[in-house]
N, C-alpha and C. Protein backbone atom coordinates (compact mmCIF):
# COMPACT_ATOMS: atom_id res chain seq x y z
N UNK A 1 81.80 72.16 84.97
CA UNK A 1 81.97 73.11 86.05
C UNK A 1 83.08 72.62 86.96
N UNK A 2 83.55 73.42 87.34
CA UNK A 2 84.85 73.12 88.58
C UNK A 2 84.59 72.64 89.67
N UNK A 3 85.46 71.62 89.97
CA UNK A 3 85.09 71.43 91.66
C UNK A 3 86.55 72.26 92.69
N UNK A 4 86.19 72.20 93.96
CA UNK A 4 87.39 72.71 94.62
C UNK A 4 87.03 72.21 95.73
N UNK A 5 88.48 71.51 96.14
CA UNK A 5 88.28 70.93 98.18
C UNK A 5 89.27 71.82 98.43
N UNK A 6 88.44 72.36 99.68
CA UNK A 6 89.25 73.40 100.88
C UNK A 6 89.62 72.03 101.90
N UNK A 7 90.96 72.11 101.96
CA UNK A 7 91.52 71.13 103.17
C UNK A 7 91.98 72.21 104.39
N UNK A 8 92.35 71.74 105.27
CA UNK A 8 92.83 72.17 106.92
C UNK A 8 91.97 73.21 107.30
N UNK A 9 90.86 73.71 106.53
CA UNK A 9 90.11 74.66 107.19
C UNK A 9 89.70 74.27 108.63
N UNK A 10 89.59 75.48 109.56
CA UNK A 10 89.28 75.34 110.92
C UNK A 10 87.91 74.99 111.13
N UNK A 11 87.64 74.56 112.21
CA UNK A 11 86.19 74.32 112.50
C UNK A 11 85.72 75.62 113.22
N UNK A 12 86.18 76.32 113.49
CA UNK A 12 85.56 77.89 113.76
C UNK A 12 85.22 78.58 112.69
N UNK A 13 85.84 78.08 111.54
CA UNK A 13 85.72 78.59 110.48
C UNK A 13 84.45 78.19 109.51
N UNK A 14 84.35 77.05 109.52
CA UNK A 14 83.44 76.45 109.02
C UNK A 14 82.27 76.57 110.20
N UNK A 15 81.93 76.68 110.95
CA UNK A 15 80.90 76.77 112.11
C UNK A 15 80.35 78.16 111.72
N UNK A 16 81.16 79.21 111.38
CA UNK A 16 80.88 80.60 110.53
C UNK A 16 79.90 80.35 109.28
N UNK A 17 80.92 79.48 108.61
CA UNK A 17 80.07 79.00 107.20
C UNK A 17 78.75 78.61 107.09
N UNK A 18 78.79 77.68 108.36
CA UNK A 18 77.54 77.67 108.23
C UNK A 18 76.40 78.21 108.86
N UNK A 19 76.55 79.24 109.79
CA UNK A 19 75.96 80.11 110.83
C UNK A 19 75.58 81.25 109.75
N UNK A 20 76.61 81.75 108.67
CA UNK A 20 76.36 82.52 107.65
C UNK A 20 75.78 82.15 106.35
N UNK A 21 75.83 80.96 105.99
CA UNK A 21 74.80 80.24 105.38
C UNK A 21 73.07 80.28 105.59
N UNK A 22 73.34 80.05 106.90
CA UNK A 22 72.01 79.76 107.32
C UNK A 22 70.95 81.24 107.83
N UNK A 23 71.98 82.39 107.25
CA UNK A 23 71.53 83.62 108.07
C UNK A 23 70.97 83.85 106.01
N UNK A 24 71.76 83.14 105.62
CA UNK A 24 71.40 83.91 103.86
C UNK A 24 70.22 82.77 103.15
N UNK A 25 69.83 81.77 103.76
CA UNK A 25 69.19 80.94 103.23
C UNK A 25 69.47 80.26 102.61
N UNK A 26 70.56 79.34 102.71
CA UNK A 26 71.16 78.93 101.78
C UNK A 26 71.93 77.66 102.49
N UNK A 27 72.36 76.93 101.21
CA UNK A 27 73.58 75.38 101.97
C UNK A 27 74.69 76.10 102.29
N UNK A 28 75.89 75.60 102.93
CA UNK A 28 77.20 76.11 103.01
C UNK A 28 78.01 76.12 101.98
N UNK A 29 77.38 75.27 100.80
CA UNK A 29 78.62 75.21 99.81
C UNK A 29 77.67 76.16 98.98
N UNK A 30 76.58 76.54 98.94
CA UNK A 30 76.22 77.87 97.93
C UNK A 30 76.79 79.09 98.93
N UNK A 31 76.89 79.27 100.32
CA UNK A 31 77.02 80.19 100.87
C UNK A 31 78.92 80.41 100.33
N UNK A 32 79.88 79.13 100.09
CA UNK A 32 81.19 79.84 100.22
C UNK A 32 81.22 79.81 98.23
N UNK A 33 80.51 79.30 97.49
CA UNK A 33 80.45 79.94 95.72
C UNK A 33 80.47 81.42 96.20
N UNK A 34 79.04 81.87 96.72
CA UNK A 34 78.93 83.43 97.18
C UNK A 34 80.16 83.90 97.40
N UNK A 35 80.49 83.86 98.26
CA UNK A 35 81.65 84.39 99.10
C UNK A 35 82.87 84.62 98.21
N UNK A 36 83.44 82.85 97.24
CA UNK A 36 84.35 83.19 96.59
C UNK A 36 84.04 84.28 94.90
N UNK A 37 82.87 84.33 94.60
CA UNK A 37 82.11 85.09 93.11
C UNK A 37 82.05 86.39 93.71
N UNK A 38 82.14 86.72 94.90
CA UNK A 38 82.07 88.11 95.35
C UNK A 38 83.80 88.49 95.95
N UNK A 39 84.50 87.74 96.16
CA UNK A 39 85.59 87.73 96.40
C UNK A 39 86.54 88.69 95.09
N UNK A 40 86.01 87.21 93.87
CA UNK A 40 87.04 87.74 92.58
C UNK A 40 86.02 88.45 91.66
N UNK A 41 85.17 88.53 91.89
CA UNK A 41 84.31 89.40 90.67
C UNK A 41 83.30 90.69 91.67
N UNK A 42 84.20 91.13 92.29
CA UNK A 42 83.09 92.45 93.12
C UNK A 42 82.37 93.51 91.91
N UNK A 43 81.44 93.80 92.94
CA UNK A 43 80.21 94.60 92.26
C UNK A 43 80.92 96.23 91.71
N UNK A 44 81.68 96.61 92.31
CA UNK A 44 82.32 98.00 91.64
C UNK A 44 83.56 97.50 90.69
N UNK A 45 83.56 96.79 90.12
CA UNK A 45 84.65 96.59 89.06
C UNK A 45 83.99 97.18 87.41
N UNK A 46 84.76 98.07 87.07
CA UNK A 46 84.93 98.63 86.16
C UNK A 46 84.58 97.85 84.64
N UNK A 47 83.32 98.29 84.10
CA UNK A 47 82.84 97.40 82.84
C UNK A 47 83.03 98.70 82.04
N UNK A 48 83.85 98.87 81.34
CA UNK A 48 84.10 99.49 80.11
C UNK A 48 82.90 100.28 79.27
N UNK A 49 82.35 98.70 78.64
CA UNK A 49 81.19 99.24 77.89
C UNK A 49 79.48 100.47 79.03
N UNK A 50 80.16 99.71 79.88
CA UNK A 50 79.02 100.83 80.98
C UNK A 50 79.70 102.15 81.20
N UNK A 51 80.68 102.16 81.05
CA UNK A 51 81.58 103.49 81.51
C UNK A 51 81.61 104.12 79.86
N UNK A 52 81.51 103.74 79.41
CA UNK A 52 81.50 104.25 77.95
C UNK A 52 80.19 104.84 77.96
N UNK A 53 79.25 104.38 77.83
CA UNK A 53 78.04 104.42 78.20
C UNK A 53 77.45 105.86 78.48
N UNK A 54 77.95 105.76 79.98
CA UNK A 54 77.81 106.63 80.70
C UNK A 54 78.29 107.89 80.76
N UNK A 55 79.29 108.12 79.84
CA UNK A 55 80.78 109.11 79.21
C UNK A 55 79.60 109.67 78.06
N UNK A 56 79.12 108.67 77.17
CA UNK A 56 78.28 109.61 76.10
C UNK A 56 76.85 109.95 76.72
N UNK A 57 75.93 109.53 77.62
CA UNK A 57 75.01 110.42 78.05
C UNK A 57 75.36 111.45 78.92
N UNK A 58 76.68 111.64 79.85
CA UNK A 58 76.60 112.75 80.15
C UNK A 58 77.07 113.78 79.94
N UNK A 59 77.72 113.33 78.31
CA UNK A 59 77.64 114.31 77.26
C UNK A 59 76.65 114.98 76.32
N UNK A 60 75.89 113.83 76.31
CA UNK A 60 74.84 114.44 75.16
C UNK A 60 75.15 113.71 73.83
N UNK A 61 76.14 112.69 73.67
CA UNK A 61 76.10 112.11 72.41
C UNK A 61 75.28 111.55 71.88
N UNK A 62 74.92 111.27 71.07
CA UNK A 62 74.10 110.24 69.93
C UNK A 62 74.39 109.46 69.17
N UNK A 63 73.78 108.83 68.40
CA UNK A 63 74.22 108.23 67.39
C UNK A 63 74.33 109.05 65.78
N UNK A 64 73.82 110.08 66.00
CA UNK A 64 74.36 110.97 65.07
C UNK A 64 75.98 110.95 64.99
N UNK A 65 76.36 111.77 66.20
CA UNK A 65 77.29 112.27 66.98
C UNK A 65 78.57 110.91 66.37
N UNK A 66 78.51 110.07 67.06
CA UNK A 66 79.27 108.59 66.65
C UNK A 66 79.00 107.96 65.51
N UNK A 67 78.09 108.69 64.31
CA UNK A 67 78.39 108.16 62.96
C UNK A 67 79.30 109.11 62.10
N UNK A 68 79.29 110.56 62.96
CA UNK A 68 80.00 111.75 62.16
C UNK A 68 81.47 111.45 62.72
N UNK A 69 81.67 111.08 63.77
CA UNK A 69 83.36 110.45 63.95
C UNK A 69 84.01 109.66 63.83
N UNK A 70 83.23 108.34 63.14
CA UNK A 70 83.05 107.43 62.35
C UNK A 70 83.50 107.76 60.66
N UNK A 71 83.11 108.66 60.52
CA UNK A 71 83.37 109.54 59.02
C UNK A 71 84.93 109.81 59.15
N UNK A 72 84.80 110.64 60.07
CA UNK A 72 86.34 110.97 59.68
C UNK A 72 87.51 110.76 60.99
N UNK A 73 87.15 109.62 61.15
CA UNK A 73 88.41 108.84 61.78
C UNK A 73 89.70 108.09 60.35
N UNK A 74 90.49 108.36 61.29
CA UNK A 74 91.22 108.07 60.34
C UNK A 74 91.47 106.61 60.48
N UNK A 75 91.50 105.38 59.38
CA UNK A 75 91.08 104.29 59.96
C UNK A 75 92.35 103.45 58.87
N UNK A 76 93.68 104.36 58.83
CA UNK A 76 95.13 103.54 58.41
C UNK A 76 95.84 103.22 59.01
N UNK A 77 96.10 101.66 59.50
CA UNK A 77 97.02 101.19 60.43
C UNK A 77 97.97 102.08 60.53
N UNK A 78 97.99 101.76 62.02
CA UNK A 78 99.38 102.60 62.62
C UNK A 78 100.77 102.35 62.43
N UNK A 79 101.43 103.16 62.52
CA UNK A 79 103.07 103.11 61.80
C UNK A 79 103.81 102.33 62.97
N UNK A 80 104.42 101.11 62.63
CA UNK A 80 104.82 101.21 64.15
C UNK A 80 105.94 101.49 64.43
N UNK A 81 106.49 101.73 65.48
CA UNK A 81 107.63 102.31 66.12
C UNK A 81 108.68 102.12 65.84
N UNK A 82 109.26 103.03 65.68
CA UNK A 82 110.94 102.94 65.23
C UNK A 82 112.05 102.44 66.89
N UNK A 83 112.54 102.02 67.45
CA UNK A 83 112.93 102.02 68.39
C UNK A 83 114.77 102.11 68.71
N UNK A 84 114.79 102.49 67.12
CA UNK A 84 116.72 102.44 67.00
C UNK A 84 117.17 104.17 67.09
C-alpha cells in the first residue's frame, strides 16, 4: 500500500482535519484517505457496466433479446482505414 507525506500544510488546516475527523469518528489520517478516495473516485462517476445495465431494463431487454443480436452481429474484423 502507498504511503504519502503532506509537507507545509497549515495548522488551520490540519486543526480542520482533525475537528472533521473527530465529527466522523475517526483518526485524522483515516479522515484525509476519506477525503482524498472521495476526491479522485466520487460517487457519480460513470460505471459503464451499470449504465448498460440500466439502458437494457428500461428497455425491456433480456437475455433472449442479447442472444438474438449475438446471432447476427457481424463479428469480421474491421477494415481499417485508408487514410491516403
Amino acid at each position: 500500500m502507498a504511503a504519502v507525506t503532506i509537507r507545509n500544510l497549515s495548522e488551520e488546516a490540519h486543526r480542520a482535519l482533525k475537528v472533521r475527523a473527530a465529527q466522523h469518528n475517526r483518526s485524522t489520517e483515516a479522515e484525509m484517505r476519506a477525503i482524498l478516495e472521495a476526491a479522485v473516485r466520487p460517487e457519480g462517476r460513470l460505471r459503464l457496466g451499470t449504465a448498460l445495465s440500466e439502458i437494457g431494463q428500461k428497455y425491456g431487454l433480456t437475455n433472449a433479446d442479447i442472444e438474438a443480436l449475438e446471432q447476427v452481429r457481424d463479428t469480421r474484423p474491421a477494415e481499417p482505414i485508408n487514410l491516403e
